[in-house]
Each structure stands twice: as C-alpha cells, then as structure tokens.
N, C-alpha and C. Protein backbone atom coordinates (compact mmCIF):
# COMPACT_ATOMS: atom_id res chain seq x y z
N UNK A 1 108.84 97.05 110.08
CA UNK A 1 109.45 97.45 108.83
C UNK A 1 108.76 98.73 108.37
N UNK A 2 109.31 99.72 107.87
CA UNK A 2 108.77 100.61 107.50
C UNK A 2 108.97 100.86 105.83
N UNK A 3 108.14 101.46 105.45
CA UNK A 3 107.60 101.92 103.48
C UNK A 3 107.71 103.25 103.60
N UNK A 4 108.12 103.39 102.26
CA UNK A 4 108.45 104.63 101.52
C UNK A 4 107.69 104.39 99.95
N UNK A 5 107.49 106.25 99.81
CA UNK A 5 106.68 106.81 99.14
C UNK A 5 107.27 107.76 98.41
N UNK A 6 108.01 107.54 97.26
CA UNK A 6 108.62 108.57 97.04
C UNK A 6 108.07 108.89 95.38
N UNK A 7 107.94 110.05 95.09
CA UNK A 7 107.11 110.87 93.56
C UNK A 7 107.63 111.99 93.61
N UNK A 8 107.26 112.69 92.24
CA UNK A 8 107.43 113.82 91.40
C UNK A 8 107.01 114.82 91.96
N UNK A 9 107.43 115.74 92.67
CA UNK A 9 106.66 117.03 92.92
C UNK A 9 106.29 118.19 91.41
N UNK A 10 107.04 118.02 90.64
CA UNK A 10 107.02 118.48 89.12
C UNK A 10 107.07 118.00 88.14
N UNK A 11 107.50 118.09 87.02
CA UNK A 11 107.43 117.52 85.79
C UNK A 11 108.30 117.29 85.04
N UNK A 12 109.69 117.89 85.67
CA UNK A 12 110.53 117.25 85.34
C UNK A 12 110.60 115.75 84.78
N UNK A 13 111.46 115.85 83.55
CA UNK A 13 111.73 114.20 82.69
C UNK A 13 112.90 113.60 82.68
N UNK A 14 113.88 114.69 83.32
CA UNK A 14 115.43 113.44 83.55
C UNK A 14 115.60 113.22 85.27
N UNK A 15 115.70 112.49 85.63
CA UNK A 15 116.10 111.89 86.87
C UNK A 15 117.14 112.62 87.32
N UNK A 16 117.83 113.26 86.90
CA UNK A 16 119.13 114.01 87.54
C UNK A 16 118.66 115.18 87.59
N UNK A 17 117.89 115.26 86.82
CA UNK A 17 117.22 117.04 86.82
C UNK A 17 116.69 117.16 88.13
N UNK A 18 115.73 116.06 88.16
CA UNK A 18 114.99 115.96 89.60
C UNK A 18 115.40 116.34 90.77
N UNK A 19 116.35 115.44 90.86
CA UNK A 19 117.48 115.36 91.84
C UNK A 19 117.65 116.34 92.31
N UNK A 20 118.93 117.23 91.64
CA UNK A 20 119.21 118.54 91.40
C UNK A 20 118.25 118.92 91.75
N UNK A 21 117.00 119.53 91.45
CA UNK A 21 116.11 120.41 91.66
C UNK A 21 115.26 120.08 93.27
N UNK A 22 115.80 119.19 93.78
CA UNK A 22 115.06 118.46 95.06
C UNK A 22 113.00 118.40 94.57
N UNK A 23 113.19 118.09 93.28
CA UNK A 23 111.46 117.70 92.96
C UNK A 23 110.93 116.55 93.13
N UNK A 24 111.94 115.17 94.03
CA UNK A 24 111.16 114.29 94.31
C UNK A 24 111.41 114.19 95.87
N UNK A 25 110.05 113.86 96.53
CA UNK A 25 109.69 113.90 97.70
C UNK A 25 109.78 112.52 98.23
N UNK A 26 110.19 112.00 99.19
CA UNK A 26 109.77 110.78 100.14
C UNK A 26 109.47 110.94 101.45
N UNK A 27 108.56 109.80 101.20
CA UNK A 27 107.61 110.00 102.76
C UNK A 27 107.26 108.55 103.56
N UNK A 28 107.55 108.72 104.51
CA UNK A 28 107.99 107.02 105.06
C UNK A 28 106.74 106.67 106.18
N UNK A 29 106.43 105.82 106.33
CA UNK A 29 104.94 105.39 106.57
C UNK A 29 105.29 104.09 107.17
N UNK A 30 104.44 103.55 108.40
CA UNK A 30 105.05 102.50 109.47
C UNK A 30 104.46 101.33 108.97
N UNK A 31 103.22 101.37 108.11
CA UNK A 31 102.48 99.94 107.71
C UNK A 31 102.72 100.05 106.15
N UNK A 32 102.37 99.19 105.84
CA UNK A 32 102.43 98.87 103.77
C UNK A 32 100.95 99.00 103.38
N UNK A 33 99.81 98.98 104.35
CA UNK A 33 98.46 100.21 104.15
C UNK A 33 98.88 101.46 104.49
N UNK A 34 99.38 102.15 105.02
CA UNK A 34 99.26 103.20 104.90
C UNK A 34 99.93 104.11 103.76
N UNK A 35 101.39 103.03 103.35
CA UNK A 35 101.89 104.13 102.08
C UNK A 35 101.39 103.31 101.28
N UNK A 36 100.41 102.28 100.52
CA UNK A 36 99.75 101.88 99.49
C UNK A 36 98.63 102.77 99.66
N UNK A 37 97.68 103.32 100.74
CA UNK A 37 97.03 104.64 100.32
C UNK A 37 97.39 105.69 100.10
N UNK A 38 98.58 106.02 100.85
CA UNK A 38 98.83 107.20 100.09
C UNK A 38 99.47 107.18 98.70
N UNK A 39 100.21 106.02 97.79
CA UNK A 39 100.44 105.76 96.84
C UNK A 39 98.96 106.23 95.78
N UNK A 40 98.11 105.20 96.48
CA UNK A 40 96.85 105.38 95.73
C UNK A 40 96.34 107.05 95.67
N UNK A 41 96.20 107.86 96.57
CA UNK A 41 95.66 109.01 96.60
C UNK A 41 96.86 110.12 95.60
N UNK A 42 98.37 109.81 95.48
CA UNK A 42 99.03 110.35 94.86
C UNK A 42 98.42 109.71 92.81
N UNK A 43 98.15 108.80 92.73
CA UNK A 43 97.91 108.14 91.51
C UNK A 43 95.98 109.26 90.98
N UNK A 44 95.75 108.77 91.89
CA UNK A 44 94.28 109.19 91.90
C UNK A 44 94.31 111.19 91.61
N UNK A 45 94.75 111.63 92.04
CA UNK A 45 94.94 113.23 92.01
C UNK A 45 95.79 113.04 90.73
N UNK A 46 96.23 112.79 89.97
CA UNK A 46 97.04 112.53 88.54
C UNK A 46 97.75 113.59 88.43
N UNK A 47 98.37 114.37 89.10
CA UNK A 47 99.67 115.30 89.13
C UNK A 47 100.85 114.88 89.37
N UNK A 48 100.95 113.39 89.51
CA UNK A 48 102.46 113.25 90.30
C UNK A 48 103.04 112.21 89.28
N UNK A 49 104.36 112.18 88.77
CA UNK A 49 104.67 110.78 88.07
C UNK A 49 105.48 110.30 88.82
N UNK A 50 105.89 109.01 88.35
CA UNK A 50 107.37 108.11 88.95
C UNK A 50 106.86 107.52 90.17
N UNK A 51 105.56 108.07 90.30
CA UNK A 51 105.35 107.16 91.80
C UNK A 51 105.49 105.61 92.32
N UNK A 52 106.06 105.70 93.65
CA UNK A 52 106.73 104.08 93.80
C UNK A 52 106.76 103.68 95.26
N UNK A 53 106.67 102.46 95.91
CA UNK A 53 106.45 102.39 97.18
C UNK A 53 107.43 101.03 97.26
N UNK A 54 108.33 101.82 98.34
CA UNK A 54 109.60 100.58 98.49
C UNK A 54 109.41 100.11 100.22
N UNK A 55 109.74 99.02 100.49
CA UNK A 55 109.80 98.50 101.97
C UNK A 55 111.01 98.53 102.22
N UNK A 56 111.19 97.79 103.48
CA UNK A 56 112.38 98.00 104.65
C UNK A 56 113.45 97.39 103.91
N UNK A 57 113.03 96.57 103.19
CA UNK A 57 114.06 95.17 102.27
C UNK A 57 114.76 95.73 101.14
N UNK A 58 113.95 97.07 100.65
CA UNK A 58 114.45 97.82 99.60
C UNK A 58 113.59 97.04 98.02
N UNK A 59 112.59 96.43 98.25
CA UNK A 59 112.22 96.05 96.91
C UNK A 59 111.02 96.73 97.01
N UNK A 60 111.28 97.36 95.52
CA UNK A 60 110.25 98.36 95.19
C UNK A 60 108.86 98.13 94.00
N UNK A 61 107.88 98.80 94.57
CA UNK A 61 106.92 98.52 93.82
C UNK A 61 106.24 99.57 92.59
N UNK A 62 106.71 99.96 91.86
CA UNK A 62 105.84 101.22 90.79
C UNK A 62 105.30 100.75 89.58
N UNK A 63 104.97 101.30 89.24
CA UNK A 63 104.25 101.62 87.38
C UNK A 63 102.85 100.41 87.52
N UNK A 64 102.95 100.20 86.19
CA UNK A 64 101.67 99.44 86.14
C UNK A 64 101.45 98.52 87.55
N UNK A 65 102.21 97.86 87.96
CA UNK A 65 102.58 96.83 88.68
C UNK A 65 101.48 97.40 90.17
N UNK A 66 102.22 98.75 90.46
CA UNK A 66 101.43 99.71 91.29
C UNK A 66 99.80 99.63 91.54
N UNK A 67 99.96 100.11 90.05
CA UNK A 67 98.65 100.85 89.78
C UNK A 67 97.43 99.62 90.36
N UNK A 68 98.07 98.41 88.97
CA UNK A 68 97.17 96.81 89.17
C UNK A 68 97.10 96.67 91.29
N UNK A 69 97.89 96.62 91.48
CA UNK A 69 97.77 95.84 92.95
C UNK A 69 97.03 97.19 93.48
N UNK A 70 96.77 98.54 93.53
CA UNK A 70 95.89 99.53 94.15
C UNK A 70 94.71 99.31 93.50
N UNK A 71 94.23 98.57 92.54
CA UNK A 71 92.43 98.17 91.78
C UNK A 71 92.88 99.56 90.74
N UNK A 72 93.82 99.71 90.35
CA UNK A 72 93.60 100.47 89.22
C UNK A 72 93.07 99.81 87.88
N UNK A 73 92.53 99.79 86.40
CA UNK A 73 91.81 98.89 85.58
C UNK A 73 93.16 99.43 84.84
N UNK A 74 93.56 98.06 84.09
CA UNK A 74 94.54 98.03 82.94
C UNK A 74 93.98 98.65 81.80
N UNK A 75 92.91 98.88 81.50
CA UNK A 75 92.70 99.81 80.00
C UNK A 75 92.41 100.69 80.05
C-alpha cells in the first residue's frame, strides 16, 4: 500500500486558490514511516500548512490528530 503527503507550498487560504495556483504538492512514499517522517519534518520546519498523510484506502490523517500521533505536545 502506498501513502501520500500532500501540503502547502504557500500561503494561500482558499483551497481553490491553491488548486489553481498548483501550491499544493503530493508526494507518495511506499511505507506509512516514511511519509509520517516526512509529515513530521514538513510540521517541524513550520512553513507548510494543511499538512496530511492519506493511505492506499484513502483515509486520511491531518491536523491535531497528525501532529498528536508524530509526539507533537498538545499545548
């Protein structure tokens, strides 16, 4: 099964803007360690928003939810 990695290359705030502008990137990764580190290293460098990591099944993982399961601290 393969994961995807897909985030903000800019700062764009409407989702269609994004779109349009091709400012969100995906990047597909063969294990669920390897795009949960690179999830983590996109979180960690704090330039990127919307970041989210979906599997082969299509259920996706972002926001807090993310952050908690990479040892990010809730406060």
């Amino acid at each position: 099964m393969s994961y995807s990695v897909s985030y903000d290359v800019g700062l764009a705030s409407v989702i269609t803007e994004r779109l349009e502008r091709g400012l969100t990137r995906v990047e597909t990764f063969p294990t669920e360690d390897e795009a949960l580190n690179r999830a983590f290293r996109l979180l960690d460098e704090g330039g990127h928003h919307a970041i989210s990591v979906r599997d082969g099944s299509g259920n996706t993982l972002s926001g807090v939810l993310l952050q908690l399961k990479l040892g990010f601290s809730s406060e």
